[in-house]
N, C-alpha and C. Protein backbone atom coordinates (compact mmCIF):
# COMPACT_ATOMS: atom_id res chain seq x y z
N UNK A 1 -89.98 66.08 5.11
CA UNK A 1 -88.91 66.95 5.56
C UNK A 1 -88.48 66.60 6.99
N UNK A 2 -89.79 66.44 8.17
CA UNK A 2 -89.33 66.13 9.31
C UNK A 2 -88.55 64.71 9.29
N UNK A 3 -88.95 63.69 8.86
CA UNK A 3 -88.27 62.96 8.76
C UNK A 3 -86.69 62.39 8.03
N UNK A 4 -86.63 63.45 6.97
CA UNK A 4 -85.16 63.23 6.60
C UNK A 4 -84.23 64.37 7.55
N UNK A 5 -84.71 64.85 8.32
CA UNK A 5 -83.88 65.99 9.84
C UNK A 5 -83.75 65.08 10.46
N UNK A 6 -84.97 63.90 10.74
CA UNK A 6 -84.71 62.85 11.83
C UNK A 6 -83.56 62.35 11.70
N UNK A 7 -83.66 61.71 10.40
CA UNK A 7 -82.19 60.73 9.47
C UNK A 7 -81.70 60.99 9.81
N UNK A 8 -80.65 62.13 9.37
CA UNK A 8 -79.69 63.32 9.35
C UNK A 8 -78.92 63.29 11.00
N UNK A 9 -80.62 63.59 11.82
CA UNK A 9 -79.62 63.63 13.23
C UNK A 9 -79.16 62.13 13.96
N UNK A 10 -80.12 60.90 13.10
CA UNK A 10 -79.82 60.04 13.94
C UNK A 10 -78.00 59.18 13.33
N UNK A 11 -77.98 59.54 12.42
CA UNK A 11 -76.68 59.72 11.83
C UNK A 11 -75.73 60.18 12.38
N UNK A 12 -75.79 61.64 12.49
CA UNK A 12 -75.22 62.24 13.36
C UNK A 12 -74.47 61.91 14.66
N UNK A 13 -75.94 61.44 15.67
CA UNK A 13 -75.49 60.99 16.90
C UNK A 13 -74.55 59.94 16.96
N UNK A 14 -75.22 58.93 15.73
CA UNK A 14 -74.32 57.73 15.54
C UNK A 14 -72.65 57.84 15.82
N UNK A 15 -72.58 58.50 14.80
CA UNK A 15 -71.19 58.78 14.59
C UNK A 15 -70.33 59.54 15.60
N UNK A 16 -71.41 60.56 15.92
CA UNK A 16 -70.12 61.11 17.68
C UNK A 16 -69.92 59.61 18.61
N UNK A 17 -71.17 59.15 18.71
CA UNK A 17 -70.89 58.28 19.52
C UNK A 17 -70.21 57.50 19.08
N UNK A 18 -70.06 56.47 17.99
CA UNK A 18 -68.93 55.59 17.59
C UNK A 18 -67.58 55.94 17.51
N UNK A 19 -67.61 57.51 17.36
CA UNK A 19 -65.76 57.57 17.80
C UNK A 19 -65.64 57.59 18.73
N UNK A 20 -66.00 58.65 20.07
CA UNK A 20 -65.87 58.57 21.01
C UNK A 20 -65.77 57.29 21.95
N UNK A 21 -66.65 55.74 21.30
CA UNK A 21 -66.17 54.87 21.77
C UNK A 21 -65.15 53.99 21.22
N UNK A 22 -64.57 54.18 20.45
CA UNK A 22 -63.71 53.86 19.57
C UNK A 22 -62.33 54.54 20.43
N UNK A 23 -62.24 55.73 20.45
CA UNK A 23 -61.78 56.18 21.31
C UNK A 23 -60.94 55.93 22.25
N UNK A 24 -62.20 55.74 23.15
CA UNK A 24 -62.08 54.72 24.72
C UNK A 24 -61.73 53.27 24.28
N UNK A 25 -62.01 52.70 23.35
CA UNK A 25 -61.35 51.01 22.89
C UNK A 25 -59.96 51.31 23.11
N UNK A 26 -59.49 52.10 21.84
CA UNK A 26 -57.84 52.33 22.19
C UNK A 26 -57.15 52.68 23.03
N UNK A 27 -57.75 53.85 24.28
CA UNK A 27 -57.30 54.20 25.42
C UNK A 27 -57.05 53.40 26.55
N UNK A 28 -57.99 52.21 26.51
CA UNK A 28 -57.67 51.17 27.29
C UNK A 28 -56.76 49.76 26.53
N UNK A 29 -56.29 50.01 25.69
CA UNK A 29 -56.07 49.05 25.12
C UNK A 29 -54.19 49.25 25.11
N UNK A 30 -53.84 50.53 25.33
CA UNK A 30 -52.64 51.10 25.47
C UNK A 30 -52.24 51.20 26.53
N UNK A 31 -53.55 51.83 27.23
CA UNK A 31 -52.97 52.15 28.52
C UNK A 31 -52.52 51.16 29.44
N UNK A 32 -52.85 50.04 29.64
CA UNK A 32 -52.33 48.79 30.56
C UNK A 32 -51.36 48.02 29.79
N UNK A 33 -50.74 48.52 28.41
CA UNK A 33 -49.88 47.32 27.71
C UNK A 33 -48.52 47.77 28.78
N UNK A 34 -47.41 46.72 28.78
CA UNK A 34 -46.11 46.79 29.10
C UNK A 34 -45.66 47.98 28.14
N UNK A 35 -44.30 48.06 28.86
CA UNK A 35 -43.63 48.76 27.78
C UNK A 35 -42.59 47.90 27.12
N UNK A 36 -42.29 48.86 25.84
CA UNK A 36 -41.52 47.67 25.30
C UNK A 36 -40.41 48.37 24.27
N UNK A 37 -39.58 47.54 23.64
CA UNK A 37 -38.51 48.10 22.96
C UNK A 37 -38.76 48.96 21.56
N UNK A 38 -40.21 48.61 21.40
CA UNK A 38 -40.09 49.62 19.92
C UNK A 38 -40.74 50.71 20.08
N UNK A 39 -41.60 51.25 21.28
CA UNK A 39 -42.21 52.56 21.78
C UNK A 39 -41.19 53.39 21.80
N UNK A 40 -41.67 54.57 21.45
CA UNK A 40 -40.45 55.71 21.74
C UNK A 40 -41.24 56.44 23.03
N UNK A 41 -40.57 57.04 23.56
CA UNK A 41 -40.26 57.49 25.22
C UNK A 41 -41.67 58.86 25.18
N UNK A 42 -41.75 59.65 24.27
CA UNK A 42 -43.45 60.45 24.27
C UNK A 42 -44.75 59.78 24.11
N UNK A 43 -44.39 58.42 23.45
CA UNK A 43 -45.83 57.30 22.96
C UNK A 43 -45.83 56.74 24.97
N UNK A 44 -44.60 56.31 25.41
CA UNK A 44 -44.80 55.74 27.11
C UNK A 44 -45.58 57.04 27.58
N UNK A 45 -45.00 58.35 27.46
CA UNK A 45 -45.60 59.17 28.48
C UNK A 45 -46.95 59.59 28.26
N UNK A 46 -47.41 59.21 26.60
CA UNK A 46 -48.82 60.20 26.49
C UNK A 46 -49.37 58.65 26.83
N UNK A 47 -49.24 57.83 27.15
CA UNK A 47 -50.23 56.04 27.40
C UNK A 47 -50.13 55.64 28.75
N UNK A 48 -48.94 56.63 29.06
CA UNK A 48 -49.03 56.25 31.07
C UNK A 48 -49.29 58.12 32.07
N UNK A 49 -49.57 59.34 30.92
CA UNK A 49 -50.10 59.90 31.57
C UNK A 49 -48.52 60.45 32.40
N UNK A 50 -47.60 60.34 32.22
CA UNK A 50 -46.25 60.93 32.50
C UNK A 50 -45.80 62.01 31.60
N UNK A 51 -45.17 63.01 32.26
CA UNK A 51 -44.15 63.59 31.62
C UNK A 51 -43.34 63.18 30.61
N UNK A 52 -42.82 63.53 29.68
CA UNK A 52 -41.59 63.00 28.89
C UNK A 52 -40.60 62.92 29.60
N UNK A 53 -40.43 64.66 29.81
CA UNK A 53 -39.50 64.92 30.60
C UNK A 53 -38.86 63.79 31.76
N UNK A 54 -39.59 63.88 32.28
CA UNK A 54 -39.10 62.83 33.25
C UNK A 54 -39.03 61.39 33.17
N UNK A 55 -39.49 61.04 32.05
CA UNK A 55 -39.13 59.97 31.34
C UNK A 55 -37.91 59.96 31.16
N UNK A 56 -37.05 60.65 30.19
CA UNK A 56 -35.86 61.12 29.40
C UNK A 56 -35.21 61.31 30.77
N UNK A 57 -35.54 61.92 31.69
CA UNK A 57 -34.86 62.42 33.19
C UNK A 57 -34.69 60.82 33.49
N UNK A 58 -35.33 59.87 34.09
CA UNK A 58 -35.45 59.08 34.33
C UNK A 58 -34.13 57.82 33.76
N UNK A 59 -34.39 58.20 32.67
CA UNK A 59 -32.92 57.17 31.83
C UNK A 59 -31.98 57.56 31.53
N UNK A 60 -32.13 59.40 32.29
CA UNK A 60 -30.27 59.74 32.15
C UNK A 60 -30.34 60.01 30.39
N UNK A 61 -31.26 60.86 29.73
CA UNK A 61 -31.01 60.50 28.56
C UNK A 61 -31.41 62.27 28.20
N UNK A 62 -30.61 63.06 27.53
CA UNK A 62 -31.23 64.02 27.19
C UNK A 62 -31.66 63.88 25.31
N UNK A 63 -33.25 64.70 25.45
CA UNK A 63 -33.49 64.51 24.13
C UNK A 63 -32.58 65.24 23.28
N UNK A 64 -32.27 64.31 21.92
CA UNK A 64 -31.76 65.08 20.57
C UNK A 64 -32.48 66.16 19.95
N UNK A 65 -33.83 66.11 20.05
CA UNK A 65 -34.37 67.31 19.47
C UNK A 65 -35.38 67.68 20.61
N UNK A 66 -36.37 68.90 20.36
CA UNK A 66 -37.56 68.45 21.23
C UNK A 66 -38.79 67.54 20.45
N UNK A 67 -38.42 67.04 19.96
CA UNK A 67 -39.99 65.80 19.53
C UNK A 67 -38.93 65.03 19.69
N UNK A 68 -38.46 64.27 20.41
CA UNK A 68 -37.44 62.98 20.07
C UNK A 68 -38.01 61.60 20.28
N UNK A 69 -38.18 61.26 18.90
CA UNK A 69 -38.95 59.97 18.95
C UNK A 69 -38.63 58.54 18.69
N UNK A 70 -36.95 58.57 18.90
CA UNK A 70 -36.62 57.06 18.98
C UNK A 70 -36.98 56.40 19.85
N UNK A 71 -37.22 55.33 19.69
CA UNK A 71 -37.74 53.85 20.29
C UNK A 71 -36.67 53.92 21.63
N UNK A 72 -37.01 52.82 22.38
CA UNK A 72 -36.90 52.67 23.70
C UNK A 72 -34.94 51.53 23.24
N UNK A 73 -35.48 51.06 22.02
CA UNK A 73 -34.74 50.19 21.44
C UNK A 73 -33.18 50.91 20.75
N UNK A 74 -33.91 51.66 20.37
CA UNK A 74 -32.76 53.07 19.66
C UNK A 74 -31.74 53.83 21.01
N UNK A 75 -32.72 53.92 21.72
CA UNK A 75 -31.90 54.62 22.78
C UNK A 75 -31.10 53.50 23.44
N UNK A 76 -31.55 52.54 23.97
CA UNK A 76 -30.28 51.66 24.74
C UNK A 76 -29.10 51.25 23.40
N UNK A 77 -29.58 51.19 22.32
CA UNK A 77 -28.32 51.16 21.28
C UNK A 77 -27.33 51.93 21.11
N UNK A 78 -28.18 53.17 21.72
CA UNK A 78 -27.19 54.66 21.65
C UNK A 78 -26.23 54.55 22.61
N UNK A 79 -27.22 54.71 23.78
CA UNK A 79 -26.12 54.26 25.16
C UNK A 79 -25.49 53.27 25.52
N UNK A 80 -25.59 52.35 24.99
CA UNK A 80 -24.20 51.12 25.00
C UNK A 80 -25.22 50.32 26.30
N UNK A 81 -26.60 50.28 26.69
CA UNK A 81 -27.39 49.58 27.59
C UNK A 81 -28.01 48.51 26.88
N UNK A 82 -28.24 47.45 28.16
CA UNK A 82 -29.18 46.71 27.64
C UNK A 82 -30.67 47.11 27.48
N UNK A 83 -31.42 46.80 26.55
CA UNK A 83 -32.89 47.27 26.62
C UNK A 83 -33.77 47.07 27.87
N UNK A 84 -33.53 46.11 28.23
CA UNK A 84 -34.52 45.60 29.07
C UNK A 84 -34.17 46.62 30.59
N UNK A 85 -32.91 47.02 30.74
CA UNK A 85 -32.48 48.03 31.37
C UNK A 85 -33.04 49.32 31.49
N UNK A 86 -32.98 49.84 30.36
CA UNK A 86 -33.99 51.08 30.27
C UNK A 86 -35.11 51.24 30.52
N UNK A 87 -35.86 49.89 29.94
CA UNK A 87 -37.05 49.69 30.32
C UNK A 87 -37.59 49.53 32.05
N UNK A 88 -36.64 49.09 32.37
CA UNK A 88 -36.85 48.59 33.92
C UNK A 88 -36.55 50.02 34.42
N UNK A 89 -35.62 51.15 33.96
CA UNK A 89 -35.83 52.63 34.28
C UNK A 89 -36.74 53.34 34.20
N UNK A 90 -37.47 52.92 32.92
CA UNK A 90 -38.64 53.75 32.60
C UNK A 90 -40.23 53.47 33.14
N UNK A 91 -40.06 52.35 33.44
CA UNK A 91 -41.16 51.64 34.18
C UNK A 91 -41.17 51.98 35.87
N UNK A 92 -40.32 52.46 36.26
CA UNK A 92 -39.88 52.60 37.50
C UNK A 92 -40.21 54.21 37.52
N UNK A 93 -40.18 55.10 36.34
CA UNK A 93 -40.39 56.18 36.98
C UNK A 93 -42.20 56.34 36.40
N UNK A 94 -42.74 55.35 36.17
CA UNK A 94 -43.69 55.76 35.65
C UNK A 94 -44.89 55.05 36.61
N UNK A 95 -44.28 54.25 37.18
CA UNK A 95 -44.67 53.58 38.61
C UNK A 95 -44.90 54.79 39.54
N UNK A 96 -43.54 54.97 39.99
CA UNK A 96 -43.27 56.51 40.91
C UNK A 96 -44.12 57.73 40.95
N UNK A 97 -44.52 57.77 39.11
CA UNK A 97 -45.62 59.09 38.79
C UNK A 97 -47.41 58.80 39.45
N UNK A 98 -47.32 57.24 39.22
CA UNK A 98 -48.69 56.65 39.73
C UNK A 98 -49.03 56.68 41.07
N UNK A 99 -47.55 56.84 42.07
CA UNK A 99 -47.72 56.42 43.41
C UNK A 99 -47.00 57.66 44.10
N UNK A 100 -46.88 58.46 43.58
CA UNK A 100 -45.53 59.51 44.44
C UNK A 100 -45.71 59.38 45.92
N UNK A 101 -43.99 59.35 46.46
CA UNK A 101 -44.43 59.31 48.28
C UNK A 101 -44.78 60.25 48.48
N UNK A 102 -45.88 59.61 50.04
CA UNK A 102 -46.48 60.73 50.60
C UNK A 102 -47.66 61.51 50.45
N UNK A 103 -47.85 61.22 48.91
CA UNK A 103 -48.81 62.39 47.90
C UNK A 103 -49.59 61.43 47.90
N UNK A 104 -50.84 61.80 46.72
CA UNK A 104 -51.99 60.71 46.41
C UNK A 104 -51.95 60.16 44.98
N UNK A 105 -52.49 58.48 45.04
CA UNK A 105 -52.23 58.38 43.54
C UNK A 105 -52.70 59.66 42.38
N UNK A 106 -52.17 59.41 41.17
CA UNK A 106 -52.92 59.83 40.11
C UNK A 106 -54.35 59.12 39.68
């Protein structure tokens, strides 16, 4: 008996721990990528730790719904921009969120 409780918990532990580092694999694995044309503008803010809002603020873009999840690619199509444009907007305010003047990093 004591020993199949042992099993049981060493199982157990296993598995919290393998997601939780599993986890952390993907969190770093997102968090330092570029941004790019097929991310939509809530996937940039929940991987750089920004606002949406001010994402969307940032490119002059108000959302269509509140979950608005077109691509970075969709939106400069919308607005008659080049992509790489937006991007260079959105990267710029997400820079800004990392460094605000005056204040301390994040």
């Amino acid at each position: 008996m004591a020993v199949g409780l042992a099993f049981l918990l060493a199982i157990a532990g296993t598995v919290v721990f393998a997601s939780r580092a599993g986890r952390h694999v993907r969190q770093i694995r997102t968090e330092n990528e570029p941004i790019r044309g097929w991310m939509s503008v809530p996937f940039i803010a929940h991987t750089h730790h920004v606002p949406t809002s001010a994402l969307f603020q940032a490119i002059g873009v108000v959302p269509r719904e509140p979950r608005d999840r077109r691509s970075v690619r969709q939106i400069a199509r919308d607005t008659n921009r080049p992509v790489t444009e937006v991007i260079a907007q959105l990267q710029r305010a997400v820079d800004a969120a990392a460094h605000p003047p005056g204040g301390q990093p994040k």
